[in-house]
Protein backbone atom coordinates (compact mmCIF):
# COMPACT_ATOMS: atom_id res chain seq x y z
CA UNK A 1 11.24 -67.54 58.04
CA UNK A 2 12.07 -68.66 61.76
CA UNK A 3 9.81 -67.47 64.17
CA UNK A 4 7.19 -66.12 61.92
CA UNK A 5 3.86 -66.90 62.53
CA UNK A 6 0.18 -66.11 60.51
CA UNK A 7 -3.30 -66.30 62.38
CA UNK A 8 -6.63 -64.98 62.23
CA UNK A 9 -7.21 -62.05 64.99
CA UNK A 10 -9.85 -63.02 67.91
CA UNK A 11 -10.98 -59.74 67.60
CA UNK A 12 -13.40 -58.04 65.47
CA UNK A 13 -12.30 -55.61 62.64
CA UNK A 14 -12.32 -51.70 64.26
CA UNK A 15 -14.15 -50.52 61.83
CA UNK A 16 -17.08 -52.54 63.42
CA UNK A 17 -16.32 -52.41 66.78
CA UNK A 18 -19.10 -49.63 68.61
CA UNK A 19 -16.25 -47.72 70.97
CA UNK A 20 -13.11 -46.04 69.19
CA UNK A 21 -10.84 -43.83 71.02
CA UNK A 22 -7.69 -41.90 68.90
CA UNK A 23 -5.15 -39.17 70.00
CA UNK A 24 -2.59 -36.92 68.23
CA UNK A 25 -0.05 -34.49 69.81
CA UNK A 26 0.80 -31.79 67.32
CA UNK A 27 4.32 -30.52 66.82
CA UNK A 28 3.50 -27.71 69.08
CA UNK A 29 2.59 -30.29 72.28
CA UNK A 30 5.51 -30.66 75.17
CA UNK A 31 5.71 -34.11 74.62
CA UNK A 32 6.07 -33.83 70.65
CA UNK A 33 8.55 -30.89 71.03
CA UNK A 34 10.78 -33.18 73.28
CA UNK A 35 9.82 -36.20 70.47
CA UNK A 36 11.19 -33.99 67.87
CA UNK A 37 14.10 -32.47 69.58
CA UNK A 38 15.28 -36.26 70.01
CA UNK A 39 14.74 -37.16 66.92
CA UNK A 40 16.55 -34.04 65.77
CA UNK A 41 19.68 -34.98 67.55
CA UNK A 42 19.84 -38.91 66.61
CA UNK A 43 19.58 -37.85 62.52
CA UNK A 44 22.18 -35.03 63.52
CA UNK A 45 24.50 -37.68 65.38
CA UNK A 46 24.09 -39.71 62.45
CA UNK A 47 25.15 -37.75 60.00
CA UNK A 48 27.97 -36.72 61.64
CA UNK A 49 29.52 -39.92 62.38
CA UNK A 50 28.60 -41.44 58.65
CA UNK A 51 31.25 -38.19 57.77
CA UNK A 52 33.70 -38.80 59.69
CA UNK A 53 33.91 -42.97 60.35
CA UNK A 54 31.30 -43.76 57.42
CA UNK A 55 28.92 -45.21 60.13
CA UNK A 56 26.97 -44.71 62.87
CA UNK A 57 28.15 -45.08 65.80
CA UNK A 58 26.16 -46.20 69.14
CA UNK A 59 24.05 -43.52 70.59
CA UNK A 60 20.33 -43.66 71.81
CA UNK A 61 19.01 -39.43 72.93
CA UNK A 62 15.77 -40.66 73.52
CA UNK A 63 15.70 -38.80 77.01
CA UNK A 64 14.82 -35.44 76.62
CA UNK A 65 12.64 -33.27 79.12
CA UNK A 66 10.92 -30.37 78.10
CA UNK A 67 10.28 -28.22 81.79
CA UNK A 68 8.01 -25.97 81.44
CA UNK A 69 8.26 -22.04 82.38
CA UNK A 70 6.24 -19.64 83.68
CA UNK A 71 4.47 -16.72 82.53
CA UNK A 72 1.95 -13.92 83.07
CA UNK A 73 -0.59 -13.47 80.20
CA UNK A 74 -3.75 -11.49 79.21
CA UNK A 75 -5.57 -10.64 76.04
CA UNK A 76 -3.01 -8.43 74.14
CA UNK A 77 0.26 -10.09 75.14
CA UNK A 78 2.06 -10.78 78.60
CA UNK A 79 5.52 -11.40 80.04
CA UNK A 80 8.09 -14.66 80.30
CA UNK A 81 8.69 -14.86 83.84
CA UNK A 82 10.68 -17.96 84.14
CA UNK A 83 12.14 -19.52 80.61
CA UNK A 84 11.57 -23.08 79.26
CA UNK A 85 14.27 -25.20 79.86
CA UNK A 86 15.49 -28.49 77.97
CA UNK A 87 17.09 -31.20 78.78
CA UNK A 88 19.05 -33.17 76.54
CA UNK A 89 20.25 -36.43 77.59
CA UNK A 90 21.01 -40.27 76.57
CA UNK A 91 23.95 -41.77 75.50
CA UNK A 92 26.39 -41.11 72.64
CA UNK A 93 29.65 -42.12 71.17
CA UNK A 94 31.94 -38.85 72.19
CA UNK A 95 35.56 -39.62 71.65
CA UNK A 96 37.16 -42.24 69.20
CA UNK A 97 40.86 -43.38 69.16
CA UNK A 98 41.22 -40.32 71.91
CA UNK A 99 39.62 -37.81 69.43
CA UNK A 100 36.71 -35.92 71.28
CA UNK A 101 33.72 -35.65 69.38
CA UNK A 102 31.28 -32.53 69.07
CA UNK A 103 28.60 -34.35 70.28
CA UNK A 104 26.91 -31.41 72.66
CA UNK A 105 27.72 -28.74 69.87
CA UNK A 106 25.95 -31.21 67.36
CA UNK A 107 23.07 -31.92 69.50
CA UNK A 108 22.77 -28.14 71.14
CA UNK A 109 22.37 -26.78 67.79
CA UNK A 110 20.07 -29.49 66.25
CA UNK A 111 17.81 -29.02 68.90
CA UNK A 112 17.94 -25.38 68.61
CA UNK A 113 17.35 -25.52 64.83
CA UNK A 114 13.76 -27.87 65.38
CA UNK A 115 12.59 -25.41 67.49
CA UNK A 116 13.30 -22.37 65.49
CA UNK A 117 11.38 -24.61 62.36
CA UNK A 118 8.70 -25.64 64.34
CA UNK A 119 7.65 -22.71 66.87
CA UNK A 120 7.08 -19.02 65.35
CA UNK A 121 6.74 -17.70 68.60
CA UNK A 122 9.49 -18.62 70.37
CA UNK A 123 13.04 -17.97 70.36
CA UNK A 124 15.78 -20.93 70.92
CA UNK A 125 17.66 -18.82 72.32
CA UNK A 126 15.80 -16.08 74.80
CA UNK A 127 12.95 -18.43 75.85
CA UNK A 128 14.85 -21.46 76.76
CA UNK A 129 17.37 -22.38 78.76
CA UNK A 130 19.62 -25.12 77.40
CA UNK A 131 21.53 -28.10 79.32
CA UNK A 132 22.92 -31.10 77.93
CA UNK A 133 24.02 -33.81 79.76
CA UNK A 134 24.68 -36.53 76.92
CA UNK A 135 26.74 -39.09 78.24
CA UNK A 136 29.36 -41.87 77.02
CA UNK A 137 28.02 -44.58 75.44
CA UNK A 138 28.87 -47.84 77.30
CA UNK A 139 31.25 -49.87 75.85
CA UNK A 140 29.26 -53.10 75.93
CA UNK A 141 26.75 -52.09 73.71
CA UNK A 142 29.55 -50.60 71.39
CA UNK A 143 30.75 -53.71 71.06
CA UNK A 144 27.63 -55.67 70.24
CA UNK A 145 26.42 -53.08 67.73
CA UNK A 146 27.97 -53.90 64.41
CA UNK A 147 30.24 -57.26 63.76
CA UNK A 148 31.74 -57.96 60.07
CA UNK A 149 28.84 -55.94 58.85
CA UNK A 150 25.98 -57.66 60.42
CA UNK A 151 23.81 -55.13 62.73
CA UNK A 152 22.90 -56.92 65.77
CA UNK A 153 19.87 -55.53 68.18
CA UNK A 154 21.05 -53.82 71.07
CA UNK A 155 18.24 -54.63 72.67
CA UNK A 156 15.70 -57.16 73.80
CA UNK A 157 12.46 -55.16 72.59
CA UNK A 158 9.45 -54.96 70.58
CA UNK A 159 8.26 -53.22 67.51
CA UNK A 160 4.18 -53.10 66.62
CA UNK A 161 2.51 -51.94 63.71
CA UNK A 162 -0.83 -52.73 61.99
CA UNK A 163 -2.59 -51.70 58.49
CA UNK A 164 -4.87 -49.85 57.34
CA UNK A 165 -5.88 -46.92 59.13
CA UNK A 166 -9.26 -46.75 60.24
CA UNK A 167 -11.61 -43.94 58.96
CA UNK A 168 -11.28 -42.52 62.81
CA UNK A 169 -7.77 -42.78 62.47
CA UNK A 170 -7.58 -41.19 59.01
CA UNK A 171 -9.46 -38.13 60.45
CA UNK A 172 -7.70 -37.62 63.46
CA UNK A 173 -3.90 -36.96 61.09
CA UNK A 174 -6.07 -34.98 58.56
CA UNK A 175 -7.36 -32.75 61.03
CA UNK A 176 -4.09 -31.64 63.13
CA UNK A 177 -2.76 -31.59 59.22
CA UNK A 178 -5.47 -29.14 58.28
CA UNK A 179 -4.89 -27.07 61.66
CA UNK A 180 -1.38 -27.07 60.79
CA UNK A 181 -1.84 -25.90 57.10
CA UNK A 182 -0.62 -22.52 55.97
CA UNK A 183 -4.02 -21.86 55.04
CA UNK A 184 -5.39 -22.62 58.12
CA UNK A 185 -2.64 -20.29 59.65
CA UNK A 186 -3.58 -17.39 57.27
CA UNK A 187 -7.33 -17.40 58.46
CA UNK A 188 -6.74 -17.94 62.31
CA UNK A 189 -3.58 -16.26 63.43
CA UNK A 190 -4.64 -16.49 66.63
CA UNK A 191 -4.16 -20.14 66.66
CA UNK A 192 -0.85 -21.57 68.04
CA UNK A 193 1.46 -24.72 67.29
CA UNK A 194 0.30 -26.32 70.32
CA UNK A 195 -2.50 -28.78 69.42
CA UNK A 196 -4.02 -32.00 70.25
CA UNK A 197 -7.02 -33.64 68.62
CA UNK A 198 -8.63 -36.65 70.76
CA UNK A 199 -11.19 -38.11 68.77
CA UNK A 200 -14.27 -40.80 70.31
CA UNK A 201 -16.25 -42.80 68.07
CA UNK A 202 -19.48 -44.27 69.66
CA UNK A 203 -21.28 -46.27 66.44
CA UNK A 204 -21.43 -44.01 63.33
CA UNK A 205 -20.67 -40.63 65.39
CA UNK A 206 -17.52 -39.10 66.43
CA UNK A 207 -16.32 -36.71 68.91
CA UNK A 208 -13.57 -34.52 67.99
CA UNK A 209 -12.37 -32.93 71.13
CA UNK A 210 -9.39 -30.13 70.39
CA UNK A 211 -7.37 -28.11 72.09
CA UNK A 212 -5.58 -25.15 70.73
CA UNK A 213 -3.29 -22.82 72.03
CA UNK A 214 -4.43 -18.82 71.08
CA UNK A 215 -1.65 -16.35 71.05
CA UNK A 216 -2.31 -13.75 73.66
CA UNK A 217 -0.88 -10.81 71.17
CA UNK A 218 -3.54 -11.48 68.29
CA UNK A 219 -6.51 -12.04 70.89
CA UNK A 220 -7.13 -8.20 72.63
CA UNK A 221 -10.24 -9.15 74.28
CA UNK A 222 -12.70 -12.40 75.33
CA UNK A 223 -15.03 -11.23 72.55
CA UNK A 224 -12.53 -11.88 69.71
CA UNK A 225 -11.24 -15.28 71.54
CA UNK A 226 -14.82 -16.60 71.33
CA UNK A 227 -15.44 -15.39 68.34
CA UNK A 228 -12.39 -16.97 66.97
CA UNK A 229 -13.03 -20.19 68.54
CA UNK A 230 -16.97 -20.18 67.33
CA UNK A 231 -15.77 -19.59 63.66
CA UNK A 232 -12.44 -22.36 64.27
CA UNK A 233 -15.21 -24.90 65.28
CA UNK A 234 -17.28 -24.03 62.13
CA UNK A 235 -14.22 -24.41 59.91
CA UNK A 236 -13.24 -27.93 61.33
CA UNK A 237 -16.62 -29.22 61.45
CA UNK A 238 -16.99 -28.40 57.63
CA UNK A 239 -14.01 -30.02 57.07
CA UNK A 240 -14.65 -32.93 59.26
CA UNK A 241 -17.98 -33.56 57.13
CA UNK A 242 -15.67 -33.60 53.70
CA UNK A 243 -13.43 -36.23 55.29
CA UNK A 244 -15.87 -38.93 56.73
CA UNK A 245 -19.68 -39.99 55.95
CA UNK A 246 -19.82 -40.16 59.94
CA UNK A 247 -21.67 -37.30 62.30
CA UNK A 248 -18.97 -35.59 63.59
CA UNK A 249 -19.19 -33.06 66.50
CA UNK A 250 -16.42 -30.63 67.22
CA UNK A 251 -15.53 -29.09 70.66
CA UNK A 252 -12.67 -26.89 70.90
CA UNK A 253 -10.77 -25.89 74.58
CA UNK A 254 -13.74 -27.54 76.78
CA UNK A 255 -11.95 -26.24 80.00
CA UNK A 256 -12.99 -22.43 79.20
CA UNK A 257 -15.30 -20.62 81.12
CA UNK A 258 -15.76 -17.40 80.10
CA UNK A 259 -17.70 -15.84 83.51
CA UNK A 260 -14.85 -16.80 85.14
CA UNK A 261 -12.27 -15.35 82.32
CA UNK A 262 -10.64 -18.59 81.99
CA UNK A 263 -9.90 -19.80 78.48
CA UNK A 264 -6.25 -21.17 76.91
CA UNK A 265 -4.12 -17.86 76.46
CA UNK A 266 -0.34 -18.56 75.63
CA UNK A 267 1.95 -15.96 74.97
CA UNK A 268 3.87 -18.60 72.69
CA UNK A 269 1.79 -20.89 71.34
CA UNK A 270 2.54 -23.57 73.36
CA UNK A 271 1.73 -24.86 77.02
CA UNK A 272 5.26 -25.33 78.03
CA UNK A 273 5.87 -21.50 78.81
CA UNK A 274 3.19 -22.04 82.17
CA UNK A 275 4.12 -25.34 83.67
CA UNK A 276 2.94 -28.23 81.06
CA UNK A 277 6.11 -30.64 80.93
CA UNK A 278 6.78 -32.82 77.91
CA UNK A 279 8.91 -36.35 77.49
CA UNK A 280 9.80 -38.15 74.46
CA UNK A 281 7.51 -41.36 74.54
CA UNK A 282 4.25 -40.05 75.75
CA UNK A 283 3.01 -38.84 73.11
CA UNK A 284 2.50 -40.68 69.41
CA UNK A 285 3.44 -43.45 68.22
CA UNK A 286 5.73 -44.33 65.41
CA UNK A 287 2.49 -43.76 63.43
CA UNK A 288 1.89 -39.98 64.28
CA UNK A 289 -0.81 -41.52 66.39
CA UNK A 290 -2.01 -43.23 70.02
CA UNK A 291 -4.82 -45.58 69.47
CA UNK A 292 -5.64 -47.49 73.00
CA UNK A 293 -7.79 -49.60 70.87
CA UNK A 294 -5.38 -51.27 68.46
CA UNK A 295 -2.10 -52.93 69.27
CA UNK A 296 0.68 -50.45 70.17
CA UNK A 297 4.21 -50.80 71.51
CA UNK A 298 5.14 -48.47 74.86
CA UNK A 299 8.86 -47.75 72.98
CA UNK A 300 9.71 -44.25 72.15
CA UNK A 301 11.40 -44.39 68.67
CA UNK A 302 12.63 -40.89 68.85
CA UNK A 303 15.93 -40.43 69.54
CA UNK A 304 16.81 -44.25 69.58
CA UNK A 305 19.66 -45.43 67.39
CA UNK A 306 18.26 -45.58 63.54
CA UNK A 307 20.32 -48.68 62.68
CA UNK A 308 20.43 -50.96 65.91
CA UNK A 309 17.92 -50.08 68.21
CA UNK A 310 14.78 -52.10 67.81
CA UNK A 311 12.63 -50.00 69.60
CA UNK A 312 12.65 -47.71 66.85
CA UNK A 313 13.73 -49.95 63.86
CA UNK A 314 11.16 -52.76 64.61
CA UNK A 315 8.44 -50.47 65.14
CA UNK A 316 8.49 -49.10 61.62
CA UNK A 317 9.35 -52.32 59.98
CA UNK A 318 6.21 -53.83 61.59
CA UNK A 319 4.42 -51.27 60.13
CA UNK A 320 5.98 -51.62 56.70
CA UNK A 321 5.48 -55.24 56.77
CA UNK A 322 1.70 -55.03 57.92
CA UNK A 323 1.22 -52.28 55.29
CA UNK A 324 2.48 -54.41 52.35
CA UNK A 325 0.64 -57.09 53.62
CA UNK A 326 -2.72 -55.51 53.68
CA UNK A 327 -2.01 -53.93 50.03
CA UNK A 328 -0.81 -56.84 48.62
CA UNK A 329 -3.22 -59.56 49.83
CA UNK A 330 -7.33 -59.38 50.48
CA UNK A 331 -7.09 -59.11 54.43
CA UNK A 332 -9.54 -56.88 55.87
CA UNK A 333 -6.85 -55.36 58.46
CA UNK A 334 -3.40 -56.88 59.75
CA UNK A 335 -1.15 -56.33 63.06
CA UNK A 336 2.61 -57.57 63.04
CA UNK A 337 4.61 -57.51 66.30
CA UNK A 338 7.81 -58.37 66.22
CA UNK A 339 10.27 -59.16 68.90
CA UNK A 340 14.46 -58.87 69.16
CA UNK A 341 17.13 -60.67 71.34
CA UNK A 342 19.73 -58.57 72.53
CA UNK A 343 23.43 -59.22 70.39
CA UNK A 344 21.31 -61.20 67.89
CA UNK A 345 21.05 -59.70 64.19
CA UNK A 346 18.36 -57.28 63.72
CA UNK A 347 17.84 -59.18 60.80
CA UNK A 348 16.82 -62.48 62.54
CA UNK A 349 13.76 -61.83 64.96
CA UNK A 350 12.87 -63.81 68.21
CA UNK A 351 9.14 -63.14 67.40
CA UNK A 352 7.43 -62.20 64.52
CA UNK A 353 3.75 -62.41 64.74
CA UNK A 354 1.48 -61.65 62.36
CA UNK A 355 -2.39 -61.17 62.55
CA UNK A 356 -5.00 -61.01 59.72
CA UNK A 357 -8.87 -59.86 59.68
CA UNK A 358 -10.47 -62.08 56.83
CA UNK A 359 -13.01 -64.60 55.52
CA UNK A 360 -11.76 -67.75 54.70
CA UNK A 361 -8.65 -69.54 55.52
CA UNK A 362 -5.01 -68.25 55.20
CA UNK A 363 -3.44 -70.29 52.60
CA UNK A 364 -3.11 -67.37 50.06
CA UNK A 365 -1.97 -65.24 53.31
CA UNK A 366 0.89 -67.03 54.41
CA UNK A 367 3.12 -67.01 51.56
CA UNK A 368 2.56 -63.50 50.75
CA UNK A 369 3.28 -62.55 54.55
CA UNK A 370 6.82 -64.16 54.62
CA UNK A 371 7.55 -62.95 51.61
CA UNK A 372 7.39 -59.79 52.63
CA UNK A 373 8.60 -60.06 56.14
CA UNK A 374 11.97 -61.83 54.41
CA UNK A 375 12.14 -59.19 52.24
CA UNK A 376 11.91 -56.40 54.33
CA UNK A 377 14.80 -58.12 57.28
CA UNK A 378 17.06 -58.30 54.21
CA UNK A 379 16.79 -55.09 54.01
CA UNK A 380 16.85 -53.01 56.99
CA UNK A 381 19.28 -50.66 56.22
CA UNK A 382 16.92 -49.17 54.09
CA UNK A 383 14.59 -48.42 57.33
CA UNK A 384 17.69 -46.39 58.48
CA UNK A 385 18.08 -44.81 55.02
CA UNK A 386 13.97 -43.18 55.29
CA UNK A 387 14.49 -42.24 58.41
CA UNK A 388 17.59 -40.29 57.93
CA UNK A 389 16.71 -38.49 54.93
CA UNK A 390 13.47 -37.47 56.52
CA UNK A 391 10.99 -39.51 54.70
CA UNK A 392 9.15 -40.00 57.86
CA UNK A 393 8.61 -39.06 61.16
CA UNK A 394 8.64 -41.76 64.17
CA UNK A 395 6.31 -39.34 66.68
């Protein structure tokens, strides 16, 4: 395959390396709420266009700003002072032979829809205030998007992805999974959407540091919040020690301090009703995670076009491709980075370099790693195929 490279790493393997550091924004975070309203509105766009013109047409809403509101809140409940408001923006295909498109309709009411899936405490339409401002797509790009069939990158980007998880890693997604389990839910009410687990590994022990938003209306007093949080650290640190052999210690909404009655109140379960902003791309990765300590591209796949835009479609096939890899072959770990040329096909990469973690040399590697990179650029429609039937998530 041109442009395909195998070599060994220079670095060691992360499972032996003594300093690990590993993020996740849950779906209640600003940024992740402005990740999945994106997302939303590309699948949305999609769909729309496959109806009508049995295709997608160009479009990248990978700009949207969550602004946050304002509001007063004490144990027992509180008061919206100033609403949310969104921003959707980006670019999208809105009139064809001189037919207009419902592009804002589509997108105003896919947004609208994650957050009334996502958020319990929050309604789309009282708590928000609502502004799109998707524009044209240009015309250039239009034209270099499909030819005869053949999807060409309208972009000059990168994708990155690497296999396997790391036990850190692993814990971090199980964790915000746990916190976001119905049964979870069930025993701490008070508990919002809004969460964010930053794990540190130093050697054999990790810090979990968490923050959690606690509804205002299920907390009446600062001797039920600490009680809450007491018993939520308990929980997760029993659940931390069924996950990993590691020490794990738990710490839960470190910027309390109770003499001075400050601890993390919401009245919706999320920081965006008092100030905290979000933007699609700085929270996770394609993965679901941020890990400063691995390879990682600074793309936001959210919102970006799922069948020409290699910011988004080379980010998960380099993580497809290092996944196969490390199942099908006896590396220890593997990165893949891949790189586009703007107007070429997506299926023909500029770049695609693969990295291994093993003993010996890579003659049994190589094969097996082309095989599958080939494989997988044959067939990338299928990347746009996951994506759009929500097989999985890019944030």
């Amino acid at each position: 395959m041109k442009g395909l490279t195998v070599s060994k790493a220079s670095c060691d393997k992360i499972e032996n390396r003594n300093i690990e550091i590993v993020e996740r924004k849950g779906f209640g975070h600003p940024d992740t709420i402005a990740d999945g309203i994106a997302e939303s509105i590309s699948k949305s766009l999609s769909k729309m266009y496959i109806e009508k013109y049995g295709r997608i047409l160009h479009h990248n809403t990978d700009q949207v700003e969550v602004v946050g509101g304002k509001v007063n809140v004490d144990f027992g409940g509180g008061e919206i002072v100033e609403p949310m408001h969104i921003i959707l923006s980006g670019r999208a295909t809105t009139e064809v032979s001189g037919k207009e498109l419902p592009v804002h309709e589509v997108a105003m009411n896919s947004a609208k829809d994650f957050v009334r899936r996502k958020l319990d405490d929050i309604s789309a339409d009282r708590n928000f205030v609502w502004d799109s401002r998707i524009g044209h797509g240009s015309v250039d790009l239009m034209s270099l998007y499909e030819e005869e069939g053949v999807v060409k990158a309208n972009d000059t980007s990168f994708g990155v992805g690497y296999a396997p998880f790391s036990k850190t890693e692993k814990l971090v997604l199980n964790v915000d999974k746990h916190i976001n389990s119905k049964k979870f839910s069930r025993k701490f009410p008070e508990i919002g959407e809004d969460v964010k687990v930053m794990a540190d590994r130093h050697g054999d022990r990790i810090n979990l540091t968490i923050a959690g938003a606690f509804r205002a209306k299920k907390v009446p007093d600062m001797d039920h919040y600490i009680s809450v949080k007491e018993e939520a650290i308990d929980e997760l640190r029993k659940f931390a020690s069924r996950e990993t052999e590691r020490v794990v210690d738990v710490y839960m909404n470190t910027a309390d301090d109770y003499e001075k009655g400050i601890v993390y109140l919401t009245l919706t379960g999320t920081s965006a009703e008092a100030g905290d902003d979000g933007s699609v791309g700085r929270g996770n990765r394609m993965n679901g995670l941020i890990t400063p300590c691995r390879p990682m591209s600074l793309e936001a796949p959210a919102g970006k076009n799922p069948l020409a835009h290699v910011g988004k479609v080379y980010n998960v096939l380099a993580n497809f491709i290092a996944k196969d890899i490390n199942e099908k072959t006896d590396v220890d770990e593997v990165s893949v980075k891949i790189l586009s040329q703007i107007g070429k096909p997506i299926s023909e990469p500029k770049v695609v370099d693969i990295e291994v973690t093993k003993e010996g040399n890579l003659s049994d590697v190589n094969y097996e790693a082309e095989k599958i990179a080939s494989d997988w650029f044959n067939n990338t429609k299928k990347v746009t195929k996951e994506i759009l039937e929500g097989n999985l998530y890019v944030y």
